[in-house]
PDB file of N, CA and C in Angstrom:
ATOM      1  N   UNK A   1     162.314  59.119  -8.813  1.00  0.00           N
ATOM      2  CA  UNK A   1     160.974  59.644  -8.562  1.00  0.00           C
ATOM      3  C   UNK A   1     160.127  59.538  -9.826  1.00  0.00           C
ATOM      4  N   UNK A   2     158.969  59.469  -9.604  1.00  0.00           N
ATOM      5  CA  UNK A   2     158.110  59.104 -11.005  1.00  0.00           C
ATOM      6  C   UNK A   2     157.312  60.618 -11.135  1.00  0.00           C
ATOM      7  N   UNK A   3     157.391  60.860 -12.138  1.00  0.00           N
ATOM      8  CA  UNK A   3     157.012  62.207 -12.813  1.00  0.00           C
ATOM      9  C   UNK A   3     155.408  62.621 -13.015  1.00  0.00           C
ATOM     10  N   UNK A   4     155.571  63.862 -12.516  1.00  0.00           N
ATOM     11  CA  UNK A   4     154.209  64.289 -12.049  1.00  0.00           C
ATOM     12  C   UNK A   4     153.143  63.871 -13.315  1.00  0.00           C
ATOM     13  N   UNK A   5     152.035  63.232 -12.836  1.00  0.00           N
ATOM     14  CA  UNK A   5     151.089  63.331 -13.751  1.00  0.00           C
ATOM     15  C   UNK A   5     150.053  64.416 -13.854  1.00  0.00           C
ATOM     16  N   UNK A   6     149.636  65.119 -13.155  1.00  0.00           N
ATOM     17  CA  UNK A   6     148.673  66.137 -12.967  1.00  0.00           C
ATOM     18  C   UNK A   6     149.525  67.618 -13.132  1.00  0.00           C
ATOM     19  N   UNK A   7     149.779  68.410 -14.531  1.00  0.00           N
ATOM     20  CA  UNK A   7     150.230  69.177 -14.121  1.00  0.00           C
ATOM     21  C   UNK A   7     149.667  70.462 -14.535  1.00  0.00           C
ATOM     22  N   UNK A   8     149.688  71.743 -13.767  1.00  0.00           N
ATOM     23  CA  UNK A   8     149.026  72.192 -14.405  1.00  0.00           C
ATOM     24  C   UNK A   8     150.295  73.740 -13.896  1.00  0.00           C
ATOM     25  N   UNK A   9     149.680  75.521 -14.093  1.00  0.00           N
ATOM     26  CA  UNK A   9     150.375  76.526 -14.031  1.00  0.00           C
ATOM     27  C   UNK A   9     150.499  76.416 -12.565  1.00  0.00           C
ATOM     28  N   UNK A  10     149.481  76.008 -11.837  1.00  0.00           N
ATOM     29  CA  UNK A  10     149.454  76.352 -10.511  1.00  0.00           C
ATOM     30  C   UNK A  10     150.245  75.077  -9.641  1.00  0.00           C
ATOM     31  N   UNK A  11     150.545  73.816  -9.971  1.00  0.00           N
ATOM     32  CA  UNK A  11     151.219  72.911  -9.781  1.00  0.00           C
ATOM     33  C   UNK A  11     152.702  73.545  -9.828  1.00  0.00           C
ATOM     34  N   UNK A  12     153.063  74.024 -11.037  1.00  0.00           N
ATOM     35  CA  UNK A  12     154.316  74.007 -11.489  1.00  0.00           C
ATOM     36  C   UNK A  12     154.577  75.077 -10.863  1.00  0.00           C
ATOM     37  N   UNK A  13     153.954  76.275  -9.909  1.00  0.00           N
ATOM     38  CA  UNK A  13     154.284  77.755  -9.710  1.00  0.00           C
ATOM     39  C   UNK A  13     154.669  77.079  -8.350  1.00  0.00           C
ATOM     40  N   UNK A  14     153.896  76.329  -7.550  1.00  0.00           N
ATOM     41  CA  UNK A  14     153.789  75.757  -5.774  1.00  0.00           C
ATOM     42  C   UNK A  14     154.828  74.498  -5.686  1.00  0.00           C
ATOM     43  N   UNK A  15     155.464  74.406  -7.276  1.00  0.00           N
ATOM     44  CA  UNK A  15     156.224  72.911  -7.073  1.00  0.00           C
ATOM     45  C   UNK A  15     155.794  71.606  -6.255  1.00  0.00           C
ATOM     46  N   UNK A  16     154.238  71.317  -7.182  1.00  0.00           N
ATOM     47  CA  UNK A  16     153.322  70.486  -6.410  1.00  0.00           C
ATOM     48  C   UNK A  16     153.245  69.474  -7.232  1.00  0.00           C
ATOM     49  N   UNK A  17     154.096  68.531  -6.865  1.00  0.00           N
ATOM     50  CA  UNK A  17     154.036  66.922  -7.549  1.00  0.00           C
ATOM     51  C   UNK A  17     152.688  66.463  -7.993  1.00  0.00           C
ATOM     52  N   UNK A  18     151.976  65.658  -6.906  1.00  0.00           N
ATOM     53  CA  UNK A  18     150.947  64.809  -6.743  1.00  0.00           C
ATOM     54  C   UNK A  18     149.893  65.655  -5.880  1.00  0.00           C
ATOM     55  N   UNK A  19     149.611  66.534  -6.897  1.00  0.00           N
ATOM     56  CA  UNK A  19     148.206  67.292  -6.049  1.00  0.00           C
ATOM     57  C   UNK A  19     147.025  66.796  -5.202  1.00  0.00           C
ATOM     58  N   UNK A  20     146.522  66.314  -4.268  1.00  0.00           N
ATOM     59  CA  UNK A  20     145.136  65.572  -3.975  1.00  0.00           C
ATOM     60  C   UNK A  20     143.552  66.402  -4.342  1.00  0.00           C
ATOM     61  N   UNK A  21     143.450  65.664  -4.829  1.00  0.00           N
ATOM     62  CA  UNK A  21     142.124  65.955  -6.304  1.00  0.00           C
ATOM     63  C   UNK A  21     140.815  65.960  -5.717  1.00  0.00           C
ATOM     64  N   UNK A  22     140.461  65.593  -4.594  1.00  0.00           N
ATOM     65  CA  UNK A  22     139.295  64.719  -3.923  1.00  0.00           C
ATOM     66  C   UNK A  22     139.004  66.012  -2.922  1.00  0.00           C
ATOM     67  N   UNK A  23     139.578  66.922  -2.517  1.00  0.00           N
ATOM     68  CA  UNK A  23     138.869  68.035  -1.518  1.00  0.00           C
ATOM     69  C   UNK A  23     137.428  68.544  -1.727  1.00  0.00           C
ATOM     70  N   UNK A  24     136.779  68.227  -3.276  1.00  0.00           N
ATOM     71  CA  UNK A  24     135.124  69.019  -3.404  1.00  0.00           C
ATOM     72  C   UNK A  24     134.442  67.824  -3.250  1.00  0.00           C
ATOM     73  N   UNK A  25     134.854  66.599  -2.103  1.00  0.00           N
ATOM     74  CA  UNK A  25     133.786  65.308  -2.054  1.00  0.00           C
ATOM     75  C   UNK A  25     134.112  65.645  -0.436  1.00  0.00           C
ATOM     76  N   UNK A  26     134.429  66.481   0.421  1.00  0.00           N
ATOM     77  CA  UNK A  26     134.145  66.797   1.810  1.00  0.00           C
ATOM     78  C   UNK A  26     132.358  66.850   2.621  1.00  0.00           C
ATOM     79  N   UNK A  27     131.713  67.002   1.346  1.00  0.00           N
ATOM     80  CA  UNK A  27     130.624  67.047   2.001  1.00  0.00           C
ATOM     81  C   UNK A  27     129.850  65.337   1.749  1.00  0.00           C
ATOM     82  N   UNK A  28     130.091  64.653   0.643  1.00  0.00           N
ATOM     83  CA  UNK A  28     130.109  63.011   0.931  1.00  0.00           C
ATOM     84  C   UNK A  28     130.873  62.765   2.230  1.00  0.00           C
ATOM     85  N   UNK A  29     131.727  62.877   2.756  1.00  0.00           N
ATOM     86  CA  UNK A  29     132.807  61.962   4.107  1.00  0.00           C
ATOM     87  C   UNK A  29     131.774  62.695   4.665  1.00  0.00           C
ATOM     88  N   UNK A  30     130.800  63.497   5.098  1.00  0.00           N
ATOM     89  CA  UNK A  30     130.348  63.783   6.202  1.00  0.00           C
ATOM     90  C   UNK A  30     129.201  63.381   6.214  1.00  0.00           C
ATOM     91  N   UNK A  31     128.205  63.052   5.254  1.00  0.00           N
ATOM     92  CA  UNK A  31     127.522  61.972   5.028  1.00  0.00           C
ATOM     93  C   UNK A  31     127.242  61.023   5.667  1.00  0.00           C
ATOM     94  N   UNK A  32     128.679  60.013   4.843  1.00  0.00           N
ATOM     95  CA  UNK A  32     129.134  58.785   5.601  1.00  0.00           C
ATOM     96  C   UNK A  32     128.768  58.759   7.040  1.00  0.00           C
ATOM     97  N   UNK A  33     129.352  59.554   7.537  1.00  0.00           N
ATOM     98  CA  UNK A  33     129.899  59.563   9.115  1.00  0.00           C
ATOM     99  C   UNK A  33     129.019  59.945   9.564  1.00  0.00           C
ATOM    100  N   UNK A  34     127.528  60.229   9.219  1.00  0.00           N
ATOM    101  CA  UNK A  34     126.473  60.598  10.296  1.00  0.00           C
ATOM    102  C   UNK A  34     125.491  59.460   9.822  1.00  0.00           C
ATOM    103  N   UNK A  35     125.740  58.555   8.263  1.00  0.00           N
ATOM    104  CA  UNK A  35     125.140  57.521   8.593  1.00  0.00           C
ATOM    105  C   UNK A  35     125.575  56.398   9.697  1.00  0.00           C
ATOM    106  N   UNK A  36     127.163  56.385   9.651  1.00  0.00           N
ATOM    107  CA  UNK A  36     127.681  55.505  10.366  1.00  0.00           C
ATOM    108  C   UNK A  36     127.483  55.543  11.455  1.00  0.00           C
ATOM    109  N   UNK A  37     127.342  56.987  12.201  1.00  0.00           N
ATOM    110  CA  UNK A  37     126.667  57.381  13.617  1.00  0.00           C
ATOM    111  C   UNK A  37     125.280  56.602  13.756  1.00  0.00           C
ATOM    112  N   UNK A  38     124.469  56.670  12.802  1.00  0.00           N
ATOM    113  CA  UNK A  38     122.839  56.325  12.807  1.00  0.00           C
ATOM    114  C   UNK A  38     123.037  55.058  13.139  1.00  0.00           C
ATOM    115  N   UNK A  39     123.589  54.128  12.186  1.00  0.00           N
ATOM    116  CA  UNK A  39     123.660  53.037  12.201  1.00  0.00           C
ATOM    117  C   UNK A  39     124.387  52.253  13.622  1.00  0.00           C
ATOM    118  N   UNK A  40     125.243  53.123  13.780  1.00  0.00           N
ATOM    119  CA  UNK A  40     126.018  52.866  15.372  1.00  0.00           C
ATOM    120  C   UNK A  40     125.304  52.579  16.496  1.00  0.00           C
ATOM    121  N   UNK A  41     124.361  54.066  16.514  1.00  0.00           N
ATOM    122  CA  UNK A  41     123.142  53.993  17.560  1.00  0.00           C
ATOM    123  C   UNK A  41     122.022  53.116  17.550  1.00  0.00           C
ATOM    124  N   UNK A  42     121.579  52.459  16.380  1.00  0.00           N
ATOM    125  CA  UNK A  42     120.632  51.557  16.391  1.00  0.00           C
ATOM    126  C   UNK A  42     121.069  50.299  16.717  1.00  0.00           C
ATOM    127  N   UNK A  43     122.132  49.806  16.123  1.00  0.00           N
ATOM    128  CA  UNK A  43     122.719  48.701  16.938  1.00  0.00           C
ATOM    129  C   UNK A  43     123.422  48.443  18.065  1.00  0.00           C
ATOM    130  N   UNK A  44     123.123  49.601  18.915  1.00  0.00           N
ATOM    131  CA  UNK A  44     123.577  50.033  20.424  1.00  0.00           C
ATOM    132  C   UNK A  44     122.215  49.562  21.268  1.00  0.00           C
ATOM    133  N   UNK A  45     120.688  49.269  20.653  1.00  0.00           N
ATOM    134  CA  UNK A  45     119.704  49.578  21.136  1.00  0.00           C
ATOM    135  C   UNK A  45     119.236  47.999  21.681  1.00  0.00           C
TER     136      UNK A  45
END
């Protein structure tokens, strides 16, 4: 196994390898997905 790079107190307390870092960009993916809607519907027309 390749050794945690991200480590921190709260990693090491939850025995959390490879934490995913990206949860405070939830409001970008929703973004996306209502341009992709826009764009969906106009080329539906």
């Amino acid at each position: 196994m390749t050794p945690a790079r991200y480590k921190t107190r709260l990693t090491e307390l939850l025995g959390i390898r490879h934490p995913i870092l990206c949860g405070g960009l939830m409001y970008l993916a929703e973004a996306v997905a209502a341009e992709a809607r826009l764009a969906g519907a106009a080329a539906a027309e």
